[in-house]
C-alpha atoms as a PDB file:
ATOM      1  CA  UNK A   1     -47.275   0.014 -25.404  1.00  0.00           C
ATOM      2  CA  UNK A   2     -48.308   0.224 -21.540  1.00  0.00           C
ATOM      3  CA  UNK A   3     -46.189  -2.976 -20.901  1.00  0.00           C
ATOM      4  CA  UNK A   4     -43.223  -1.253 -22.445  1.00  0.00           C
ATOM      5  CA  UNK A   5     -43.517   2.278 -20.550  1.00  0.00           C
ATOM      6  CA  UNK A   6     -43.947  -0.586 -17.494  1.00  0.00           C
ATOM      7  CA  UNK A   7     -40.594  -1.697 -18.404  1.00  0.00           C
ATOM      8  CA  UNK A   8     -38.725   1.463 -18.844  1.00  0.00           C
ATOM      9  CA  UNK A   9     -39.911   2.879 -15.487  1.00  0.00           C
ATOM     10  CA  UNK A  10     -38.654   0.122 -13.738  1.00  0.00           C
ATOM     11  CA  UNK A  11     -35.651   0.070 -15.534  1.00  0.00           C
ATOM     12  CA  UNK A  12     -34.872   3.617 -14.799  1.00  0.00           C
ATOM     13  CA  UNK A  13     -36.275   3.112 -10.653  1.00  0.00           C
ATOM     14  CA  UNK A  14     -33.265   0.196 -10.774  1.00  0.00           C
ATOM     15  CA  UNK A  15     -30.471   2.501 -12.366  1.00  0.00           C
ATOM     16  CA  UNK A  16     -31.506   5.600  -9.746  1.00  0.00           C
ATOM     17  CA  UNK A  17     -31.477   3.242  -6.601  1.00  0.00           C
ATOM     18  CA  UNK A  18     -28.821   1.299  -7.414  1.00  0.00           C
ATOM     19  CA  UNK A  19     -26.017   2.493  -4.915  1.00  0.00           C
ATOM     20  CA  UNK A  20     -23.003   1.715  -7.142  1.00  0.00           C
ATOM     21  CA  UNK A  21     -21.353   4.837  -5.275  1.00  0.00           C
ATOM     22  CA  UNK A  22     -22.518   3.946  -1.733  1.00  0.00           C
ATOM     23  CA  UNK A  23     -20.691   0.106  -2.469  1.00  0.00           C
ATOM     24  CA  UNK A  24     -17.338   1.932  -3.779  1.00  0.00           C
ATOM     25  CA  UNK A  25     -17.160   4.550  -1.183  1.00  0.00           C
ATOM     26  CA  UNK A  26     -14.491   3.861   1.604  1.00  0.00           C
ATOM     27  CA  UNK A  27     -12.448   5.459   4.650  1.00  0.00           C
ATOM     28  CA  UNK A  28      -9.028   5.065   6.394  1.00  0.00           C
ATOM     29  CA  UNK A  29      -9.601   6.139   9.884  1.00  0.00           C
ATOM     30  CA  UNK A  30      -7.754   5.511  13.311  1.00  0.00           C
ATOM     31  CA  UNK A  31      -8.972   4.603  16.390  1.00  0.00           C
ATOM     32  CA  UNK A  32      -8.425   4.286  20.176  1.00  0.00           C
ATOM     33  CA  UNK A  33      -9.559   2.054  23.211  1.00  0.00           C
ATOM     34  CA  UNK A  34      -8.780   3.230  26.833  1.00  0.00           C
ATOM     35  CA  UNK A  35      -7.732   0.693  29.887  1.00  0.00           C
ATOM     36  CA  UNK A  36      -5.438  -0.618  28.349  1.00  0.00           C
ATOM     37  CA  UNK A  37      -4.516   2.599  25.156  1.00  0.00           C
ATOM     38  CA  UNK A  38      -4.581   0.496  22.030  1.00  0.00           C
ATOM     39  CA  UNK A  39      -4.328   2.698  18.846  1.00  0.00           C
ATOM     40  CA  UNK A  40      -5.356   1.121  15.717  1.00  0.00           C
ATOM     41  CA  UNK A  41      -5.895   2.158  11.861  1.00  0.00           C
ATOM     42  CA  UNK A  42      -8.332   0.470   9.767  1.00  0.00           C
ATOM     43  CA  UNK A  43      -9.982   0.773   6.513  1.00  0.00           C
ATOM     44  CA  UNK A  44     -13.781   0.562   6.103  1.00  0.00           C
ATOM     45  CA  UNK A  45     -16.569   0.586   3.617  1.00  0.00           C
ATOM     46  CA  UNK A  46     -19.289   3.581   3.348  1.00  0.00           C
ATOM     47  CA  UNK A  47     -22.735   2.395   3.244  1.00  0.00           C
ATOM     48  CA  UNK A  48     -23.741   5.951   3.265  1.00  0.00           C
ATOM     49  CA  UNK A  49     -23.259   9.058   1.571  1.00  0.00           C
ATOM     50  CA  UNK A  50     -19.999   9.167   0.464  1.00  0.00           C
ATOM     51  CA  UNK A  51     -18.339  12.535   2.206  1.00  0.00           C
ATOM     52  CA  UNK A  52     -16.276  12.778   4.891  1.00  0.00           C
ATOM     53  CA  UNK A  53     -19.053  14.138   7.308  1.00  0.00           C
ATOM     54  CA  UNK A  54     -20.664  10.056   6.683  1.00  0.00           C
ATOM     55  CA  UNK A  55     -17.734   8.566   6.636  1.00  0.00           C
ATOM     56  CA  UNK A  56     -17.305  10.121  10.501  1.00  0.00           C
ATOM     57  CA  UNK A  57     -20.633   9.350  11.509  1.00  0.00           C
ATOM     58  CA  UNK A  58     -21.040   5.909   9.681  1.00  0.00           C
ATOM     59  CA  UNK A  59     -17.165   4.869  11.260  1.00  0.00           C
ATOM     60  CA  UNK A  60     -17.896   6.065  14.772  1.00  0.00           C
ATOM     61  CA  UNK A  61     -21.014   4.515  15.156  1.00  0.00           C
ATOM     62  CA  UNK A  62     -19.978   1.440  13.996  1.00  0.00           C
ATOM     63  CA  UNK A  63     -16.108   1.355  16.341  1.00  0.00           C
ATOM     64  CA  UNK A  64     -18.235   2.403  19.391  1.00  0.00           C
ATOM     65  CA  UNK A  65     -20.134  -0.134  19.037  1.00  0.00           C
ATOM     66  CA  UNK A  66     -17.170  -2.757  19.623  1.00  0.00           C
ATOM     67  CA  UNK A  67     -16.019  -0.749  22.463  1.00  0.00           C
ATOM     68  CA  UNK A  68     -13.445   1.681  20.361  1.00  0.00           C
ATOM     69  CA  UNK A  69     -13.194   5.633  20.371  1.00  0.00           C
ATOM     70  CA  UNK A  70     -13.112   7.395  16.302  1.00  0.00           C
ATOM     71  CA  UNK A  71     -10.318   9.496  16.013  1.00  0.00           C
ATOM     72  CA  UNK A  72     -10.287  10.743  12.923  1.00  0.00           C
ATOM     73  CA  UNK A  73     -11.498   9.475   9.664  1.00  0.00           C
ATOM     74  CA  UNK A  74      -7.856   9.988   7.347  1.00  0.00           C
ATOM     75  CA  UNK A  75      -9.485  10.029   4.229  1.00  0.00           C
ATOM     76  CA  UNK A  76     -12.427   8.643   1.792  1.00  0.00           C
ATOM     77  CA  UNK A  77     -11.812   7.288  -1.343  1.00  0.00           C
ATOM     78  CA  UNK A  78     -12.784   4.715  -3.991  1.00  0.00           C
ATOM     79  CA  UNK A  79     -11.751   0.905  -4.392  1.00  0.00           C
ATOM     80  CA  UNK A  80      -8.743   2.225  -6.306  1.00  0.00           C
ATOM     81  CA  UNK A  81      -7.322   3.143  -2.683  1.00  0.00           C
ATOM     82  CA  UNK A  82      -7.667  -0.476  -0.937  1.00  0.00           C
ATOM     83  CA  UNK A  83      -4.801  -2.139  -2.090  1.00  0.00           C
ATOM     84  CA  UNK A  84      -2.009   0.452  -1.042  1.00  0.00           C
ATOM     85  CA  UNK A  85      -3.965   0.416   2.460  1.00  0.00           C
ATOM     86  CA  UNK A  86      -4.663  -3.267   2.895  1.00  0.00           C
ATOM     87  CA  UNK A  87      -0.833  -3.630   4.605  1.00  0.00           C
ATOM     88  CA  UNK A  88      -0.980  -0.770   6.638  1.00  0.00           C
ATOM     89  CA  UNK A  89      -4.449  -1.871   8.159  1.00  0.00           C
ATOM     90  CA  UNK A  90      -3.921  -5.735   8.702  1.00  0.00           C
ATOM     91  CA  UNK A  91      -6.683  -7.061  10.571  1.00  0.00           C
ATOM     92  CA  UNK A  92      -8.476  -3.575  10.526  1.00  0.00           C
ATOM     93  CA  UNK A  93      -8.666  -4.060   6.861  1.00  0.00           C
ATOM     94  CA  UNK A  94     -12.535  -3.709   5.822  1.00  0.00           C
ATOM     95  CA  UNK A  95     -13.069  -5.216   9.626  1.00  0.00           C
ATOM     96  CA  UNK A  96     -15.679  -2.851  10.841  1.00  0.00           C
END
């Protein structure tokens, strides 16, 4: 009996941690550098919570960090939105 409450505890800690919505979460955004102005859009994925407020935070840490300014996160949606965006984001596609 204890082994199988064992079991379903730690088969219920796996299903609550799991971040199946943190994985499908993603974000069109665009993006600037100075000296020369290069403009850019790009699509990446949310680690995060999946909201718009994360999706800024998460997307201008990570651009600043390889010398690019956030403008403005577009939008945040699920994988169902990557293929119409893939084109439009060429080699900002999932790059950050």
């Amino acid at each position: 009996m204890k082994q199988v409450y064992l079991s379903l505890i730690a088969a219920v800690s796996l299903a609550v941690a799991s971040p199946v919505a943190a994985a499908d979460c993603f974000a069109d955004y665009k993006a600037k550098q100075d000296s020369p102005l290069r403009l850019h859009y790009g699509v990446l994925e949310i680690r995060g919570a999946c909201t718009a407020g994360s999706a800024t935070n998460e997307a201008a840490q990570r651009l600043s960090a390889q010398g690019w300014t956030l403008l403005n996160v577009v939008s945040v949606f699920g994988p169902e939105g990557l293929d119409q965006r893939k084109n439009s984001a060429g080699q900002y596609f999932l790059r950050f």
